[in-house]
N, C-alpha and C. Protein backbone atom coordinates (compact mmCIF):
# COMPACT_ATOMS: atom_id res chain seq x y z
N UNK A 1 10.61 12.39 -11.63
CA UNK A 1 10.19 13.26 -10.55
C UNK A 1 9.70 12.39 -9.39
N UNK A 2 10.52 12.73 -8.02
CA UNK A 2 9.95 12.15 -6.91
C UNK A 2 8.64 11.97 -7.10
N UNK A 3 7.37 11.12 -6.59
CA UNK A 3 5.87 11.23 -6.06
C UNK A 3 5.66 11.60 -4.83
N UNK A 4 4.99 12.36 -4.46
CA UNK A 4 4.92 13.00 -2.98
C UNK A 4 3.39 12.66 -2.76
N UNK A 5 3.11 12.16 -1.17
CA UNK A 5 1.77 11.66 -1.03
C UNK A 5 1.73 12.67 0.45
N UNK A 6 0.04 12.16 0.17
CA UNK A 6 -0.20 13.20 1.71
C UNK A 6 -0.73 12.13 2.61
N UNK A 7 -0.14 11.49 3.60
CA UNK A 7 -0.50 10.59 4.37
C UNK A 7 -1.31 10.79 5.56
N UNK A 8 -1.59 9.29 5.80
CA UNK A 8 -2.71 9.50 7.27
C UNK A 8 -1.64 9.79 8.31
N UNK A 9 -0.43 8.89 8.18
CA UNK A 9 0.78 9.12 9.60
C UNK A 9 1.86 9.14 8.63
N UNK A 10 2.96 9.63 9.35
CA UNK A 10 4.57 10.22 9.43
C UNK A 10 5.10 9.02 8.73
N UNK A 11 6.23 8.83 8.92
CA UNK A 11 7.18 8.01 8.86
C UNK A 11 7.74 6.98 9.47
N UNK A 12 6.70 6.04 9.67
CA UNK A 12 6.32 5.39 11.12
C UNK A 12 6.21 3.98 10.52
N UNK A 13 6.36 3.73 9.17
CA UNK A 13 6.46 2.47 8.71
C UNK A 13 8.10 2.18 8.86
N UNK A 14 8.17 1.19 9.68
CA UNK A 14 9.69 0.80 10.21
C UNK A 14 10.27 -0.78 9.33
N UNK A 15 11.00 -0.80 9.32
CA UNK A 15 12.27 -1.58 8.12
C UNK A 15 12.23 -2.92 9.44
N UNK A 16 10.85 -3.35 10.45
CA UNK A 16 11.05 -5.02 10.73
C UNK A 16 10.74 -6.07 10.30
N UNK A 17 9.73 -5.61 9.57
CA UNK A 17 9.21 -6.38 8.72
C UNK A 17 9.45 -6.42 7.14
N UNK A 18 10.10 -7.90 6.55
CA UNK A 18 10.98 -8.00 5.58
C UNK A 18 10.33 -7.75 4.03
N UNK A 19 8.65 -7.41 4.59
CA UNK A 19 8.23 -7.18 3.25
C UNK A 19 7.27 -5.93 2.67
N UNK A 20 7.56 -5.01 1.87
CA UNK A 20 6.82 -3.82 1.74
C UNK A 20 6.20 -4.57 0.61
N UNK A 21 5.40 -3.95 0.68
CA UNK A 21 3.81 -3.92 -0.59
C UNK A 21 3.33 -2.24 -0.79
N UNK A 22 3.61 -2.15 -2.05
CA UNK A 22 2.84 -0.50 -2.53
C UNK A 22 1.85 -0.87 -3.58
N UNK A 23 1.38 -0.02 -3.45
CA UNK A 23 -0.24 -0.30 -4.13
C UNK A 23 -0.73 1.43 -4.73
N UNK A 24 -0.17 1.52 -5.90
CA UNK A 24 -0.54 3.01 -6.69
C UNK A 24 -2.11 2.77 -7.55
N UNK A 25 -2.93 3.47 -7.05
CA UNK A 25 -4.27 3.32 -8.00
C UNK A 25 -4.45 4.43 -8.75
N UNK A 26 -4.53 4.82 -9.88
CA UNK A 26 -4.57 6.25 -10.58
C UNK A 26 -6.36 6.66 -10.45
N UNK A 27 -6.87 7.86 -9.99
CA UNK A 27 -8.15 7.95 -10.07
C UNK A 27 -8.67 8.62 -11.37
N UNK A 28 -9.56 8.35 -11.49
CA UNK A 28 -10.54 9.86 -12.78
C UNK A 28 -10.51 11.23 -12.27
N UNK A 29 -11.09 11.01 -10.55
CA UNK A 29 -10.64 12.10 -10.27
C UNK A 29 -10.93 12.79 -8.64
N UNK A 30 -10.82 14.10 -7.95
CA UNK A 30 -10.40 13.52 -6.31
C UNK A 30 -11.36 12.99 -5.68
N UNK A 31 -13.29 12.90 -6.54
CA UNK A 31 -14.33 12.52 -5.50
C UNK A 31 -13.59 11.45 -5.15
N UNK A 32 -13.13 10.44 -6.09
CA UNK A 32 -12.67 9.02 -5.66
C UNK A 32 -12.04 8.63 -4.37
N UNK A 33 -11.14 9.64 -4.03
CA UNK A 33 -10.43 9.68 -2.40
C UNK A 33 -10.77 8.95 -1.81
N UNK A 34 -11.70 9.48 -1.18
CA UNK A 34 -12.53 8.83 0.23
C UNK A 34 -13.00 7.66 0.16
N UNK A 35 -13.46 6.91 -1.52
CA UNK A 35 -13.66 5.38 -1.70
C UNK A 35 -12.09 4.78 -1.29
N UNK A 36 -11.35 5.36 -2.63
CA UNK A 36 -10.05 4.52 -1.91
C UNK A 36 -9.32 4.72 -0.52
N UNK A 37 -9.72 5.59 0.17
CA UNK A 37 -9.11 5.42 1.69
C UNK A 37 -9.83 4.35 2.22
N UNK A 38 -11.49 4.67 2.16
CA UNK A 38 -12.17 3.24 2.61
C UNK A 38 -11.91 2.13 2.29
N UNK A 39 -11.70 2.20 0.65
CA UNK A 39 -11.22 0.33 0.59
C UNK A 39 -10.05 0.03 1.00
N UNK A 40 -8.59 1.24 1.66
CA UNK A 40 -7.67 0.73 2.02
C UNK A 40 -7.84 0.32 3.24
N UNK A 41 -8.54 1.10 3.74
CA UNK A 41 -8.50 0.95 5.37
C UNK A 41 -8.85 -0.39 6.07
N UNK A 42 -10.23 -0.93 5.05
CA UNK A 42 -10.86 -2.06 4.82
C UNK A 42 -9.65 -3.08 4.66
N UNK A 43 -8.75 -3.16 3.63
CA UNK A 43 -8.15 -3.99 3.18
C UNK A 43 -7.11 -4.06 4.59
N UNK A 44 -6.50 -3.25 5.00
CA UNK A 44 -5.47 -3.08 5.92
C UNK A 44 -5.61 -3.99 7.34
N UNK A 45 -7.68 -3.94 7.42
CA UNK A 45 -7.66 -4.31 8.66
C UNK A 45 -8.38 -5.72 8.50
N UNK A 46 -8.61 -6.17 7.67
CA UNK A 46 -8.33 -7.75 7.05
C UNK A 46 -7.16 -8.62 7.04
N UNK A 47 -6.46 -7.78 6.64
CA UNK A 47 -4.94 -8.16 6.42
C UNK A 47 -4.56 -8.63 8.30
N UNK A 48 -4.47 -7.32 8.79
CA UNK A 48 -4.02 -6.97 10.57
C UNK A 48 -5.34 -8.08 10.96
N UNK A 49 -6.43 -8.18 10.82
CA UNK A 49 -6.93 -9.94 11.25
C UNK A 49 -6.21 -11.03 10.88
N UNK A 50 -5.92 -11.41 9.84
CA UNK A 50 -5.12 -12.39 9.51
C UNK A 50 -3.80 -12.82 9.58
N UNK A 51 -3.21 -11.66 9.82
CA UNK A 51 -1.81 -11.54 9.95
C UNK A 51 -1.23 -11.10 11.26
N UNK A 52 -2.11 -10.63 12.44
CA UNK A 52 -1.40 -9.33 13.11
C UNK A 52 -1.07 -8.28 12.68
N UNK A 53 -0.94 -7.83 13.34
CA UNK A 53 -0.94 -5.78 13.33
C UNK A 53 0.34 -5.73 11.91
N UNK A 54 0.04 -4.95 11.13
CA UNK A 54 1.41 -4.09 10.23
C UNK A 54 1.09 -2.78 10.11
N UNK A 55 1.88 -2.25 10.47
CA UNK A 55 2.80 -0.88 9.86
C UNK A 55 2.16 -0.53 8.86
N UNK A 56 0.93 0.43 8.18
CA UNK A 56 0.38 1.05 7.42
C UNK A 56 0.47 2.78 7.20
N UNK A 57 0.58 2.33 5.93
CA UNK A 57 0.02 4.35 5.44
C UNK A 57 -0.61 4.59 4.24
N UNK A 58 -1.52 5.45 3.79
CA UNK A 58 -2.02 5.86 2.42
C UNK A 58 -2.40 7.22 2.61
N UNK A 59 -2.53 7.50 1.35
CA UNK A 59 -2.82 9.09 1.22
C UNK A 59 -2.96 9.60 -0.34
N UNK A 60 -3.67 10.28 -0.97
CA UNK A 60 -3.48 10.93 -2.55
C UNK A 60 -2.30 11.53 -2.59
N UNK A 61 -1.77 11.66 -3.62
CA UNK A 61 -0.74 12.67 -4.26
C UNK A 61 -1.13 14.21 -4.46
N UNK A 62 0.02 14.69 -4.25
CA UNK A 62 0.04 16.31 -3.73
C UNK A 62 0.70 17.01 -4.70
N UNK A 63 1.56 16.14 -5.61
CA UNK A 63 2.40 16.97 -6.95
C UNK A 63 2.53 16.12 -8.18
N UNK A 64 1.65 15.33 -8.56
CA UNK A 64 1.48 14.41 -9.46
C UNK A 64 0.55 15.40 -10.11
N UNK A 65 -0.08 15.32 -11.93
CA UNK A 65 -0.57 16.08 -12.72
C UNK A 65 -2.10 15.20 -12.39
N UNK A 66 -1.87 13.77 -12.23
CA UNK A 66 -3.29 13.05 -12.21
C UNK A 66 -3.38 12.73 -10.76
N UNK A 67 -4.82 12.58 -10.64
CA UNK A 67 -4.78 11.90 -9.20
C UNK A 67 -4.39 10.36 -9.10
N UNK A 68 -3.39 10.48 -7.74
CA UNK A 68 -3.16 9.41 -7.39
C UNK A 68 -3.49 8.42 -6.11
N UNK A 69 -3.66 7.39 -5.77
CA UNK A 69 -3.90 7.03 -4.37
C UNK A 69 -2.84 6.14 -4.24
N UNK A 70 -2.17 6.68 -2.91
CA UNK A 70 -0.86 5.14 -3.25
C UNK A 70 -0.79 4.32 -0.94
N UNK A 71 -1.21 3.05 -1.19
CA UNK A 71 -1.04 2.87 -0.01
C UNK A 71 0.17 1.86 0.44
N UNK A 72 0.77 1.53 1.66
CA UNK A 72 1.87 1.00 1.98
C UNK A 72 1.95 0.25 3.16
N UNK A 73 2.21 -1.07 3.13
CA UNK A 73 2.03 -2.04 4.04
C UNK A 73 3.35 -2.65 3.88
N UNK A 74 3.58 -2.68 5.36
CA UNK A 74 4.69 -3.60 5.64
C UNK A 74 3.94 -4.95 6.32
N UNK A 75 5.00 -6.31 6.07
CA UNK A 75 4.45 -7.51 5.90
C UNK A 75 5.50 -8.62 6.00
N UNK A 76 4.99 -9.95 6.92
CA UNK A 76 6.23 -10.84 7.48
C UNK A 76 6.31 -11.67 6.16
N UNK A 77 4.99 -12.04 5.82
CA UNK A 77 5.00 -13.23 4.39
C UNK A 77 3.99 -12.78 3.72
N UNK A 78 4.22 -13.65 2.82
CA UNK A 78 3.66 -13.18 1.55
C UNK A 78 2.04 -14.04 1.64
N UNK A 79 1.12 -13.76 1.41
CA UNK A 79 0.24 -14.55 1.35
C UNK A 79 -0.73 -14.18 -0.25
N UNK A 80 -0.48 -14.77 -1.06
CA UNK A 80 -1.05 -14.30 -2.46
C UNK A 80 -2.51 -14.30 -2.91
N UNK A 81 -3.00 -15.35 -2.13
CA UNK A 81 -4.87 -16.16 -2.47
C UNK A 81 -5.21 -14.95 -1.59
N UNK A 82 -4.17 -14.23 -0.24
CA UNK A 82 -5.34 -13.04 0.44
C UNK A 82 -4.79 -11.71 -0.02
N UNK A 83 -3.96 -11.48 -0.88
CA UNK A 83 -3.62 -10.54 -1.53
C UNK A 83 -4.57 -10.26 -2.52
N UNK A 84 -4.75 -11.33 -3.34
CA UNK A 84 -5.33 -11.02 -4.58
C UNK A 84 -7.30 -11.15 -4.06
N UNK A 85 -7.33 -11.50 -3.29
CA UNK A 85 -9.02 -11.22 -2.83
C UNK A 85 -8.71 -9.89 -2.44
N UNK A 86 -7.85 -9.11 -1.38
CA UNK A 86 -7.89 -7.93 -1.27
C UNK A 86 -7.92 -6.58 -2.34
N UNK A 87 -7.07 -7.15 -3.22
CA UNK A 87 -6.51 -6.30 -4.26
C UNK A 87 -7.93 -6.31 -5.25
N UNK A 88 -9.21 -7.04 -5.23
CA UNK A 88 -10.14 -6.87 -6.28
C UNK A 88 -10.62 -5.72 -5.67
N UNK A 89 -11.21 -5.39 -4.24
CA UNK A 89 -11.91 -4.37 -3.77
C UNK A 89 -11.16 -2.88 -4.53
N UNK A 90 -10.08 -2.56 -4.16
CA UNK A 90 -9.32 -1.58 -4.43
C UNK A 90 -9.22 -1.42 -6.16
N UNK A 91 -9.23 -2.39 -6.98
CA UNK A 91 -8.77 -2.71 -8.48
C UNK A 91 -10.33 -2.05 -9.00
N UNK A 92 -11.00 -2.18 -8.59
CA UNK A 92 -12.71 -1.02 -9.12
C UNK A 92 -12.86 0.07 -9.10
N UNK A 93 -11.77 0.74 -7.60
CA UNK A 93 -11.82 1.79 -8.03
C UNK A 93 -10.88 2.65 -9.12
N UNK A 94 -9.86 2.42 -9.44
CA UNK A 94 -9.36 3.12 -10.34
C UNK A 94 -8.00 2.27 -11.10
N UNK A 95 -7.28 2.45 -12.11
CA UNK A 95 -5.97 1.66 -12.45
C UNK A 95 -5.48 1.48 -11.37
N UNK A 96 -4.63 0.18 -11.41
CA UNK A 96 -4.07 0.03 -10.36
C UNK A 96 -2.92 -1.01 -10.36
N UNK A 97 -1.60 -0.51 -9.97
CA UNK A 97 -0.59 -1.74 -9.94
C UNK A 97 -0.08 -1.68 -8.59
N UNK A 98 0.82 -2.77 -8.24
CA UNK A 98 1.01 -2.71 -7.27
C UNK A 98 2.72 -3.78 -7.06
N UNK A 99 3.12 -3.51 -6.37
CA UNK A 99 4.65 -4.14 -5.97
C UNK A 99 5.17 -4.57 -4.89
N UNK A 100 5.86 -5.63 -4.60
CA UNK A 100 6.29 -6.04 -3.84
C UNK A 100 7.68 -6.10 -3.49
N UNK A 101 8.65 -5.46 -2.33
CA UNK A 101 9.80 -5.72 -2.15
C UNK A 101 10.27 -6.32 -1.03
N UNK A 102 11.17 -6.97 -0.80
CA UNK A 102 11.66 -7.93 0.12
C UNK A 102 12.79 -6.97 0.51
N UNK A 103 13.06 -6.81 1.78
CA UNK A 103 14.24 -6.47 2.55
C UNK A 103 15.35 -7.36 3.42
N UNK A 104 16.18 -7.88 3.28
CA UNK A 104 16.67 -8.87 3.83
C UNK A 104 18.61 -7.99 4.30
N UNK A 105 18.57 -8.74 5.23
CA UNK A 105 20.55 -8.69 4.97
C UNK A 105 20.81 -9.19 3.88
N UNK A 106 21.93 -8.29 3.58
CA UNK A 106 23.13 -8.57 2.81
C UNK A 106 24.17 -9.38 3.17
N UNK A 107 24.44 -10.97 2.67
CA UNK A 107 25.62 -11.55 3.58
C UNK A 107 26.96 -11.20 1.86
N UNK A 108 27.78 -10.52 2.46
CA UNK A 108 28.88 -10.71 1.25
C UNK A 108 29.40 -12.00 1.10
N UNK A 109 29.39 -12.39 0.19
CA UNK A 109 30.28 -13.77 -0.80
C UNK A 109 31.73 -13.95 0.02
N UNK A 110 31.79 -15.29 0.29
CA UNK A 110 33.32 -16.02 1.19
C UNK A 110 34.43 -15.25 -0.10
């Protein structure tokens, strides 16, 4: 089953930047929200210091049985030592995994 989230903005995370990062935290339950929007928001604008501005969104789940918090950052490189300091704030509040995909051209084989 698709996951459907209820976001802060639209569809406004754009395909220039070659690297998405999702970040699903499962909560106990919805008081939790408003911590994990804060620690994303927190994390987002750490990141946008260090990096320049990216393309962000988060929001809970709207048709999932448990609560979910899932946020989404687009990203030029990878930086792991400020990933993983970011990722402790968010990792307290509830389970949490998270993924990374690379978008690149496709060159077809000579």
């Amino acid at each position: 089953m698709p996951e459907v989230y209820k976001t802060d903005v639209g569809t406004i995370i754009s395909f220039a930047k070659p690297i998405t990062e999702i970040i699903r935290i499962k909560l106990t339950d919805e008081s939790k929200i408003p911590a994990a929007e804060q620690a994303w928001q927190c994390r987002a604008h750490l990141t946008a210091l260090a990096r320049g501005s990216n393309p962000y969104a988060f929001g809970p789940s709207v048709n999932l049985d448990e609560n979910v918090f899932c946020g989404i950052e687009r990203q030029e490189n990878l930086d792991l030592a400020e990933v993983k300091e970011a990722l402790k704030k968010l990792s307290i509040i509830g389970e949490m995994s998270s993924i990374f995909v690379k978008v690149s051209q496709f060159k077809k084989p000579s």
